[in-house]
N, C-alpha and C. Protein backbone atom coordinates (compact mmCIF):
# COMPACT_ATOMS: atom_id res chain seq x y z
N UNK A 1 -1.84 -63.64 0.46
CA UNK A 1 -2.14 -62.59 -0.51
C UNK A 1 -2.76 -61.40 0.22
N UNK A 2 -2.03 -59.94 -0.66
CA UNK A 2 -2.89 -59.26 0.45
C UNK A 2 -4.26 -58.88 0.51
N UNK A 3 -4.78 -59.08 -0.71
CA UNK A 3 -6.54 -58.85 -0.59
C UNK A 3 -6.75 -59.45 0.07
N UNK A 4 -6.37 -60.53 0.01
CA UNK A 4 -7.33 -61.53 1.15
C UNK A 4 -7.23 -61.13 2.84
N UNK A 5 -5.70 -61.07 3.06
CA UNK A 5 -5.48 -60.22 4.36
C UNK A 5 -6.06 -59.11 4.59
N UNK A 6 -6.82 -58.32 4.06
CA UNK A 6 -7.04 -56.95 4.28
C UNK A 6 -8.62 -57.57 4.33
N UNK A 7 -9.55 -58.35 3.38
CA UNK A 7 -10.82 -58.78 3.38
C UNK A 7 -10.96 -59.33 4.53
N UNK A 8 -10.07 -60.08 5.00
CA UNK A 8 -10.19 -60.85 6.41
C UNK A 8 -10.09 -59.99 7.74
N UNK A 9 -9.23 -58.89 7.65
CA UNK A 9 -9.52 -58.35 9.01
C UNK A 9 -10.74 -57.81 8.92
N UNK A 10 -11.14 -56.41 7.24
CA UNK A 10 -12.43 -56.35 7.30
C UNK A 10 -13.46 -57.15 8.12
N UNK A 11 -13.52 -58.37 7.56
CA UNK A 11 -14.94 -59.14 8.75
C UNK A 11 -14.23 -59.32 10.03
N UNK A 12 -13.20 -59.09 10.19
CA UNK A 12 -13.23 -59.15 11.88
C UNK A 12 -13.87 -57.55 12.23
N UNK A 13 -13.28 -56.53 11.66
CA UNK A 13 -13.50 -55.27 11.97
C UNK A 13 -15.35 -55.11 11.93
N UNK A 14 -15.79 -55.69 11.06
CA UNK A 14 -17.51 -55.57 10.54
C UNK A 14 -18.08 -56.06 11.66
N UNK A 15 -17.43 -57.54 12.28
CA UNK A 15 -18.43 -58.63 13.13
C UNK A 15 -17.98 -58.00 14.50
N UNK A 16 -16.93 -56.74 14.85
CA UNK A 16 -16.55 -55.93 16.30
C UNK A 16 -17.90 -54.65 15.78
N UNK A 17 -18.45 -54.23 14.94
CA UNK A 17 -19.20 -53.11 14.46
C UNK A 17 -18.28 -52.23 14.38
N UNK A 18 -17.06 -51.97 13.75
CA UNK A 18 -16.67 -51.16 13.28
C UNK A 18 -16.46 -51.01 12.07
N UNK A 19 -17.35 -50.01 11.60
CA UNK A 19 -17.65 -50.21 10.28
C UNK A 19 -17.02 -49.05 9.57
N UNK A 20 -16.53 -48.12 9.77
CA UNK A 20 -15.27 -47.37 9.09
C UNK A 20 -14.22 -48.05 8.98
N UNK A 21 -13.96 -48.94 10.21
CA UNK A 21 -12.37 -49.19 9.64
C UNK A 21 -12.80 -50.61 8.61
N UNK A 22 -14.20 -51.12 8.95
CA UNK A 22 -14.24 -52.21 7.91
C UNK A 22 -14.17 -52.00 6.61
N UNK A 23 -14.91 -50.68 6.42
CA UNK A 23 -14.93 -50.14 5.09
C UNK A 23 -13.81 -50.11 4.58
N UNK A 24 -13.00 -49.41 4.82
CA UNK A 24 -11.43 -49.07 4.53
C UNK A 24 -10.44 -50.43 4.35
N UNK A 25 -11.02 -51.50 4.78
CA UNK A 25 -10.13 -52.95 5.09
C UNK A 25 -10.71 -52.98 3.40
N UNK A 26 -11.95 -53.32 3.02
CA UNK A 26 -12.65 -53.96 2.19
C UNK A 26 -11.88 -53.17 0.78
N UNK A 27 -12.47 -51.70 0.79
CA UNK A 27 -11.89 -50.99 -0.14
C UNK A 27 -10.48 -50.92 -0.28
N UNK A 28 -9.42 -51.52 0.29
CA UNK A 28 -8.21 -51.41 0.52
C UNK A 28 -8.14 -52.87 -0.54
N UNK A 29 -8.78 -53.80 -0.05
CA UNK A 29 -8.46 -55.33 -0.42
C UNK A 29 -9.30 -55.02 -2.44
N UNK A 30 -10.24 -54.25 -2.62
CA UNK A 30 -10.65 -53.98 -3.85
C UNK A 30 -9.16 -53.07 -4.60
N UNK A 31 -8.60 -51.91 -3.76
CA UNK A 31 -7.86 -51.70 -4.65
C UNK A 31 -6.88 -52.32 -5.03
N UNK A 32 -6.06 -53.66 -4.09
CA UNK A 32 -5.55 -54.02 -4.40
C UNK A 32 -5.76 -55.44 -5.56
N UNK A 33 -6.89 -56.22 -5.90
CA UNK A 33 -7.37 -57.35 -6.66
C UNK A 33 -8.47 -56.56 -6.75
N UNK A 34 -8.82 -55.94 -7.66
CA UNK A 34 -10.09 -55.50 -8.20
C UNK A 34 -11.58 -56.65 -9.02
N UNK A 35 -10.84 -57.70 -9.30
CA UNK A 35 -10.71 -59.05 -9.94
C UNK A 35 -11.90 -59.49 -8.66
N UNK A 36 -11.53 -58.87 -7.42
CA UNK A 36 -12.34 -60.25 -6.05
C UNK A 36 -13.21 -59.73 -5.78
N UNK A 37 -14.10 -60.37 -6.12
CA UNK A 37 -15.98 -60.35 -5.75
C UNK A 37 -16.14 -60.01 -4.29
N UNK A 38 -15.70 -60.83 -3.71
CA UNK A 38 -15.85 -61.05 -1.86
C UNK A 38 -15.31 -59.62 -1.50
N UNK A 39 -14.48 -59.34 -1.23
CA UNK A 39 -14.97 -57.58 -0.55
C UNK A 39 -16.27 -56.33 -1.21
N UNK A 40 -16.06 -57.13 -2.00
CA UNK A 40 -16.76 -56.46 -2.60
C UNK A 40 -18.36 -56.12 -1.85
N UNK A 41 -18.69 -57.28 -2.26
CA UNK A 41 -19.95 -57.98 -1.38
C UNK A 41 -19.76 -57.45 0.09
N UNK A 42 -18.84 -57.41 1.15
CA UNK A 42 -18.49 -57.67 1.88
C UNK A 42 -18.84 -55.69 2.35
N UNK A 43 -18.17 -55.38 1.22
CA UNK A 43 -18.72 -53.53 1.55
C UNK A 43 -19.65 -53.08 1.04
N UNK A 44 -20.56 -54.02 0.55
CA UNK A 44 -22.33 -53.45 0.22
C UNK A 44 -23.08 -54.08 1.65
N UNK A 45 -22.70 -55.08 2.00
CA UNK A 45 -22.91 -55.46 3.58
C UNK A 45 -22.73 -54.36 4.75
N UNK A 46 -21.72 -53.58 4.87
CA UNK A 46 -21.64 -52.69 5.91
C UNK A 46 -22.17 -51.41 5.50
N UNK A 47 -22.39 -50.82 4.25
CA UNK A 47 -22.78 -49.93 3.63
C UNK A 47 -24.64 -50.36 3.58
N UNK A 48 -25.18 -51.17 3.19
CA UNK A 48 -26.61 -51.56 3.60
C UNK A 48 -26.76 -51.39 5.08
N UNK A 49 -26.05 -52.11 6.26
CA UNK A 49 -26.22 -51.98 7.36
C UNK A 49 -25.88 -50.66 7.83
N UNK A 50 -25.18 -49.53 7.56
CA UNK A 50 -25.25 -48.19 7.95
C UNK A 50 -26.70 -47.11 7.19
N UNK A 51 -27.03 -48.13 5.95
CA UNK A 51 -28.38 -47.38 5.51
C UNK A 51 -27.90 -46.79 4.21
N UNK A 52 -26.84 -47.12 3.36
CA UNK A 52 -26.01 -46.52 2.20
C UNK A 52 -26.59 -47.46 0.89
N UNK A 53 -27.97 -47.52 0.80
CA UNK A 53 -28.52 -48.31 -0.02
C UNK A 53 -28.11 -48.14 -1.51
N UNK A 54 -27.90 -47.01 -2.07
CA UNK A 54 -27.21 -46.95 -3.45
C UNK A 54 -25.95 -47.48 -3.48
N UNK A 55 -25.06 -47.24 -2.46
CA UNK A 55 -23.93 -47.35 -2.94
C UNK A 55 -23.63 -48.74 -2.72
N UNK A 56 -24.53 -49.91 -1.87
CA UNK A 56 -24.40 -51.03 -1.23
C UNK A 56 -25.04 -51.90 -2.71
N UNK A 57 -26.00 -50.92 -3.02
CA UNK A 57 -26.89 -51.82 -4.95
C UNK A 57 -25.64 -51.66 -5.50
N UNK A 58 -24.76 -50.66 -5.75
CA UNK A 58 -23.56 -50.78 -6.29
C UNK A 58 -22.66 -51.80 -6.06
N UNK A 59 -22.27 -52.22 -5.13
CA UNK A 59 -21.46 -53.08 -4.87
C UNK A 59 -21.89 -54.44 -5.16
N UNK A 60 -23.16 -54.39 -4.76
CA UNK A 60 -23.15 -56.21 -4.72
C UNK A 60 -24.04 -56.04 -6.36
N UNK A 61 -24.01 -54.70 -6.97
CA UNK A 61 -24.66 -55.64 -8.70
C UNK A 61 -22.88 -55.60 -8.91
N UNK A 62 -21.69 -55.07 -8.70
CA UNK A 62 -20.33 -55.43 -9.29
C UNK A 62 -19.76 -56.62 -8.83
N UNK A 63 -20.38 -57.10 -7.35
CA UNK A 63 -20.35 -58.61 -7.05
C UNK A 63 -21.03 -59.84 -8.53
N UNK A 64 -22.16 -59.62 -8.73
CA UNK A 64 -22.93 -60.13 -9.97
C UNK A 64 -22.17 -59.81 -11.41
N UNK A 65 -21.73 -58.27 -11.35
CA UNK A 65 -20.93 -58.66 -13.03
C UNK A 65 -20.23 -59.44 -12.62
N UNK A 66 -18.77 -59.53 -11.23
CA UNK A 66 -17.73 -60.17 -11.74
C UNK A 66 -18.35 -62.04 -11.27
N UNK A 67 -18.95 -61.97 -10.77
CA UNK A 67 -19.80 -63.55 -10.51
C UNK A 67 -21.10 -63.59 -10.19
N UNK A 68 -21.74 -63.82 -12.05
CA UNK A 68 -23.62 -64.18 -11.97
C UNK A 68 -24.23 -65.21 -11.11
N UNK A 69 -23.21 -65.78 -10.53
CA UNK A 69 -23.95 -66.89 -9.39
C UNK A 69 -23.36 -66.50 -7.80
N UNK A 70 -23.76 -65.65 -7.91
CA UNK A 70 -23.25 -65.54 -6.20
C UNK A 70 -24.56 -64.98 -5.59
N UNK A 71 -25.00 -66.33 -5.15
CA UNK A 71 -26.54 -65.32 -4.66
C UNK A 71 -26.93 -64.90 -3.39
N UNK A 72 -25.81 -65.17 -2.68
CA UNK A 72 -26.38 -64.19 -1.78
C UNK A 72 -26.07 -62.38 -1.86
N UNK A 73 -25.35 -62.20 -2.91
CA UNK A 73 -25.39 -60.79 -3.39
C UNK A 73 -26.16 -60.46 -4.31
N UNK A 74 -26.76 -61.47 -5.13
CA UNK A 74 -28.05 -61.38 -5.70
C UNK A 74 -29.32 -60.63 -4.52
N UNK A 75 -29.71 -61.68 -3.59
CA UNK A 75 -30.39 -61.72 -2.28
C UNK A 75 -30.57 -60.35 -1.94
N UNK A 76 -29.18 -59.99 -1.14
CA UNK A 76 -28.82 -58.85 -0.36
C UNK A 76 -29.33 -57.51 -1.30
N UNK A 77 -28.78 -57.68 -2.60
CA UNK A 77 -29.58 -56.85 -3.65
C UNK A 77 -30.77 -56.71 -3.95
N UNK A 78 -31.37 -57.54 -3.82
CA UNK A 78 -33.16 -57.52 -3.71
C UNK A 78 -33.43 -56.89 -2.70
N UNK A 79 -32.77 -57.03 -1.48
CA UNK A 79 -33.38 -56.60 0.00
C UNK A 79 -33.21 -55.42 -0.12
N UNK A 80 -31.73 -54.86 -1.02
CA UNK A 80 -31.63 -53.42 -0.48
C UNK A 80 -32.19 -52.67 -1.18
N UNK A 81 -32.79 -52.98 -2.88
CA UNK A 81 -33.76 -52.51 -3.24
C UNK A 81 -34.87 -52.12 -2.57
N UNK A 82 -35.67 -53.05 -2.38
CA UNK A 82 -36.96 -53.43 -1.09
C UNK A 82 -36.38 -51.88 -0.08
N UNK A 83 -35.40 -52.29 0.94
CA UNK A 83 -35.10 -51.11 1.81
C UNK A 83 -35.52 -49.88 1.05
N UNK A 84 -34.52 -49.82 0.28
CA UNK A 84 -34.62 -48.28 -0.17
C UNK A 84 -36.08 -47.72 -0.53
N UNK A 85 -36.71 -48.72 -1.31
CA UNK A 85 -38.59 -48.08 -2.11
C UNK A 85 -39.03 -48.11 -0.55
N UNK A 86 -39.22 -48.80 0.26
CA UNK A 86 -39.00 -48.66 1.91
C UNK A 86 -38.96 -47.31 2.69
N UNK A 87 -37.70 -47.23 2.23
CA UNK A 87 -37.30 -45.85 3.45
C UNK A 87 -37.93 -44.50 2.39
N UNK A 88 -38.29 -44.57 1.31
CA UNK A 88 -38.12 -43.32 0.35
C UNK A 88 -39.90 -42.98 0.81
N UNK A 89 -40.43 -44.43 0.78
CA UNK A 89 -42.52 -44.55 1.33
C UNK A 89 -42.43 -43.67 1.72
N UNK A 90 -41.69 -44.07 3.44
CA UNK A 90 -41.97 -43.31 4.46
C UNK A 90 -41.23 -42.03 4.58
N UNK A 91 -40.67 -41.38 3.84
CA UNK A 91 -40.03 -40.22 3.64
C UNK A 91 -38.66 -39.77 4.07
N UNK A 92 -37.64 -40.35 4.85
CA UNK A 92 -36.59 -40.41 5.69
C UNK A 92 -35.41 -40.23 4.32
């Protein structure tokens, strides 16, 4: 399937640190199954790790609508909350 093919190179592309073309894998695999949680998640992960804290709370609370038990996007969502009241303290 191709979401899944496109989610899968994503984490190869994420776990090399390339995180544009991961982005683009992930969002590629969303437009095609909009339905799949896992890229989803998967691009609030590289989007938190570049410092894209809104748009990364975005992703992983649409991880939670489409699955209330997925907690490590629960998790990751707490943290990037935390980050953000974080980075906003110290003024950056």
């Amino acid at each position: 399937e191709l979401a899944t093919a496109l989610n899968d190179r994503g984490q190869v592309r994420y776990l090399r640190v390339e995180f544009a073309a991961a982005l683009q894998d992930f969002t590629a695999a969303i437009e095609c199954q909009p339905g799949f949680e896992v890229p989803y998640y998967n691009r609030g992960l590289v989007r938190y790790r570049l410092g894209d804290f809104d748009e990364a709370m975005e992703d992983f609370r649409k991880v939670l609508e489409l699955n209330p038990k997925f907690e490590d996007a629960a998790l990751s969502l707490k943290q990037a909350i935390l980050d953000k009241e974080e980075k906003q303290k110290r003024g950056y």
